[in-house]
N, C-alpha and C. Protein backbone atom coordinates (compact mmCIF):
# COMPACT_ATOMS: atom_id res chain seq x y z
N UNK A 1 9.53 2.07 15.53
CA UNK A 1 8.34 1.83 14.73
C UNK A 1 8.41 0.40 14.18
N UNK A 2 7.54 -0.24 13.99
CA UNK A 2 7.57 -2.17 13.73
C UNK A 2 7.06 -1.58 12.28
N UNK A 3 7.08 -2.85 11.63
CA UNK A 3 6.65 -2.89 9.94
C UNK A 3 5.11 -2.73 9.78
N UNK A 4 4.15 -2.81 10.85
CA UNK A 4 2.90 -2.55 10.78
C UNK A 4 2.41 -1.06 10.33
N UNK A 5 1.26 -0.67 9.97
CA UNK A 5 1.06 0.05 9.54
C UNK A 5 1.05 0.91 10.25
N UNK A 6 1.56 2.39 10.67
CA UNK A 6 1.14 3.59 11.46
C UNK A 6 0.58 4.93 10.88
N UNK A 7 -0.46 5.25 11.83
CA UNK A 7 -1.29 6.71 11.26
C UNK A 7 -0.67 7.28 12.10
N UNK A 8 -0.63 8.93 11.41
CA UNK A 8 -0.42 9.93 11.91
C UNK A 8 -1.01 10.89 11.23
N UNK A 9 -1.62 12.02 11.57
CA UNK A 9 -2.37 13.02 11.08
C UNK A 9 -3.55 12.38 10.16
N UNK A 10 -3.96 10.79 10.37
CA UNK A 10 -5.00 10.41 9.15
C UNK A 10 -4.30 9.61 8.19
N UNK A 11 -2.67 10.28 7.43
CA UNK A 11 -2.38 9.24 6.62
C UNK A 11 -1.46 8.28 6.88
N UNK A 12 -1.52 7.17 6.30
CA UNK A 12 -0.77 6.06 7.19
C UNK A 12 0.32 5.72 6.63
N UNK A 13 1.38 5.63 7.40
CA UNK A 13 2.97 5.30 7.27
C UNK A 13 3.47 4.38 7.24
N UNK A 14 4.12 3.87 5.93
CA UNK A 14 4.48 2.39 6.07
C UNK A 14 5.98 2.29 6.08
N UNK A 15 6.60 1.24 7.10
CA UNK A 15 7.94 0.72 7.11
C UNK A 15 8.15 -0.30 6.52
N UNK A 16 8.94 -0.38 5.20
CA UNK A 16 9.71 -1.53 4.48
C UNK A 16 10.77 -1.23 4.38
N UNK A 17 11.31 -2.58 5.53
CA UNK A 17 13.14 -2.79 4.93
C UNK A 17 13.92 -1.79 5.32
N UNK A 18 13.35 -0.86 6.55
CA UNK A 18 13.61 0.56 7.24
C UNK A 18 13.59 1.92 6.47
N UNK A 19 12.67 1.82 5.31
CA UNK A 19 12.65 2.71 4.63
C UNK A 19 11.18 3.60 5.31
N UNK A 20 10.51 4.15 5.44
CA UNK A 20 9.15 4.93 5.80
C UNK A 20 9.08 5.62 4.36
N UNK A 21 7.98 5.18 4.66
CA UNK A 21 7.30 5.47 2.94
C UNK A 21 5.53 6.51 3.58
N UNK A 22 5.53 7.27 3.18
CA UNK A 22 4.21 8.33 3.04
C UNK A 22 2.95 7.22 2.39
N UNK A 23 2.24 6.74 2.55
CA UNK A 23 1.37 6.22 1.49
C UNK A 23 -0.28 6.86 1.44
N UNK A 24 -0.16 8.35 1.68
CA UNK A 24 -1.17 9.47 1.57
C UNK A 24 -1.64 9.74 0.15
N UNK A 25 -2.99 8.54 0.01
CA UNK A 25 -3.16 8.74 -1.50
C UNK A 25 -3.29 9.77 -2.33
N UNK A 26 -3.93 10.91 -1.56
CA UNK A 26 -3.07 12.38 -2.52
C UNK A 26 -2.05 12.43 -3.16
N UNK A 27 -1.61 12.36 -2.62
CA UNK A 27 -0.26 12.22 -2.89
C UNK A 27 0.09 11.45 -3.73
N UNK A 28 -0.03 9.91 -3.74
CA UNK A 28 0.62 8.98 -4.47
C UNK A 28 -0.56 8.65 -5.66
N UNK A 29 -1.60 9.38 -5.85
CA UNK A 29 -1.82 9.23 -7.39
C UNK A 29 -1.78 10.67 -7.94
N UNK A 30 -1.43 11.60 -7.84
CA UNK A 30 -0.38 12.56 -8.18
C UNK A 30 1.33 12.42 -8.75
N UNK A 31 1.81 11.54 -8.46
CA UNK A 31 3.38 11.16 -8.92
C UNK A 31 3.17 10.89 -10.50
N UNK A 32 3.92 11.85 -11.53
CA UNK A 32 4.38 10.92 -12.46
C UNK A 32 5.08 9.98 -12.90
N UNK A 33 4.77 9.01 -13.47
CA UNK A 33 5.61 7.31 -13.50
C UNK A 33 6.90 8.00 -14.06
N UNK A 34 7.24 9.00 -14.53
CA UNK A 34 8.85 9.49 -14.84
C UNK A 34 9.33 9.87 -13.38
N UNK A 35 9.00 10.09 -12.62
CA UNK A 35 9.05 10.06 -11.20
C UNK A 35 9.42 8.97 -10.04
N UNK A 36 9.10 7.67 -10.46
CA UNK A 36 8.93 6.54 -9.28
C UNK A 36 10.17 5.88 -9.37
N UNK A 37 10.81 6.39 -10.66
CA UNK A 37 12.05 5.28 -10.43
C UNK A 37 11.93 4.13 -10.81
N UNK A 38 13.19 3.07 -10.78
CA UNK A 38 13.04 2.04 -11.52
C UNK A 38 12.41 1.22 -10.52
N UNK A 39 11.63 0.29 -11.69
CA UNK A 39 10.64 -0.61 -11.16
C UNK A 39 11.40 -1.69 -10.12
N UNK A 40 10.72 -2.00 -8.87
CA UNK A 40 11.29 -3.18 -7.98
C UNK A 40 10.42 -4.18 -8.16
N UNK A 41 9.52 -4.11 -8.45
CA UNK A 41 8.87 -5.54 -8.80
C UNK A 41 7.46 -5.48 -9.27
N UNK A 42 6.29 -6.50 -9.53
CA UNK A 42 5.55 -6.00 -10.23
C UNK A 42 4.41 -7.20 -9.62
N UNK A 43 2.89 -6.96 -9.48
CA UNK A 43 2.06 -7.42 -8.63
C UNK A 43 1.03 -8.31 -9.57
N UNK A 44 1.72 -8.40 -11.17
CA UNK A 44 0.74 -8.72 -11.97
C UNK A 44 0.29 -9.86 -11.59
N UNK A 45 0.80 -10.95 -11.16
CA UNK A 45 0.77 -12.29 -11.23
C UNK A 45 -0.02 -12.79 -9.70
N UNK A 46 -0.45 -11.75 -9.62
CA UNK A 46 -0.78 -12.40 -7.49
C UNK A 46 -2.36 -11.49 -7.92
N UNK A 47 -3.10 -11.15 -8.85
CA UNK A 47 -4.06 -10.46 -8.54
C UNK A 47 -5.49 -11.32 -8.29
N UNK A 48 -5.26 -12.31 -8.17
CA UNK A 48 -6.57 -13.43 -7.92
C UNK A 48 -6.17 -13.31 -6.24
N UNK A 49 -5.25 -13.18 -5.80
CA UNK A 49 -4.76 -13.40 -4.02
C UNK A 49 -5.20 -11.83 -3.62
N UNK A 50 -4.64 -10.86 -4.27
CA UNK A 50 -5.39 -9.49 -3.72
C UNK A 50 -6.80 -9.37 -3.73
N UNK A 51 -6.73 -9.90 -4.95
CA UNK A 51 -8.75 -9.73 -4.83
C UNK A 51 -9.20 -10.71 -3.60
N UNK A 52 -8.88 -11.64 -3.59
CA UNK A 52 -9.35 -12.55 -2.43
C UNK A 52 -9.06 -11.97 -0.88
N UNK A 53 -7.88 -11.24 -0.90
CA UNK A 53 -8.14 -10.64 0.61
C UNK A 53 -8.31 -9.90 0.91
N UNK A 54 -8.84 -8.89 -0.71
CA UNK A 54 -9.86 -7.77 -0.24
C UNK A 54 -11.43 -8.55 -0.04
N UNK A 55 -11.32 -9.30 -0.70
CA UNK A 55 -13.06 -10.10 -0.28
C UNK A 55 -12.81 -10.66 1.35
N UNK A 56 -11.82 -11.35 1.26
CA UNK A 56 -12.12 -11.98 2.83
C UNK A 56 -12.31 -10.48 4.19
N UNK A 57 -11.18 -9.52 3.30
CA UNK A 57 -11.25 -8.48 4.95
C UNK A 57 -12.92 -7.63 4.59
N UNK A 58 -13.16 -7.75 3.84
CA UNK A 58 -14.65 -6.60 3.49
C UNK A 58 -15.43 -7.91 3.71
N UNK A 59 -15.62 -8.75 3.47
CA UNK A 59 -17.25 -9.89 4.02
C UNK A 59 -16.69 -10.05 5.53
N UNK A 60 -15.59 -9.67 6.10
CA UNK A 60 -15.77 -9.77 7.73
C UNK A 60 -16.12 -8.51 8.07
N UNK A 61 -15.71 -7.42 7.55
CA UNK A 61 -16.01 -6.31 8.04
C UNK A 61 -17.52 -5.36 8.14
N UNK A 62 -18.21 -6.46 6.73
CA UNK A 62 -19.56 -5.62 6.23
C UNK A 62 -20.21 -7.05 6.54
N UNK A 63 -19.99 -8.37 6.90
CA UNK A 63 -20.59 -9.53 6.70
C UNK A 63 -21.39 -10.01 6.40
């Protein structure tokens, strides 16, 4: 399996760092944060770059 994203049954499976991670949003907004474990890092500082490449992939996709 490569680090790209893979579906199976609909929800899609992600490989980081050879870990496979479930990322079936049922699922993952169901977890309580006493649950996730200690924090690995944190996305506060990049949210002008997420928003921007959710705009760039949605104005190509809906244009």
């Amino acid at each position: 399996m490569s680090t790209a994203t893979k579906v199976r049954c609909g929800s899609p499976y992600l490989l980081v760092q050879s870990v496979l991670f479930d990322n079936d949003r049922r699922r993952v907004v169901s977890v309580a944060a006493e649950q996730l474990g200690e924090k690995m890092a944190s996305l506060a500082e990049q949210g002008q770059t997420i928003s921007d490449a959710l705009d760039e992939l949605l104005t190509r996709s809906w244009g």
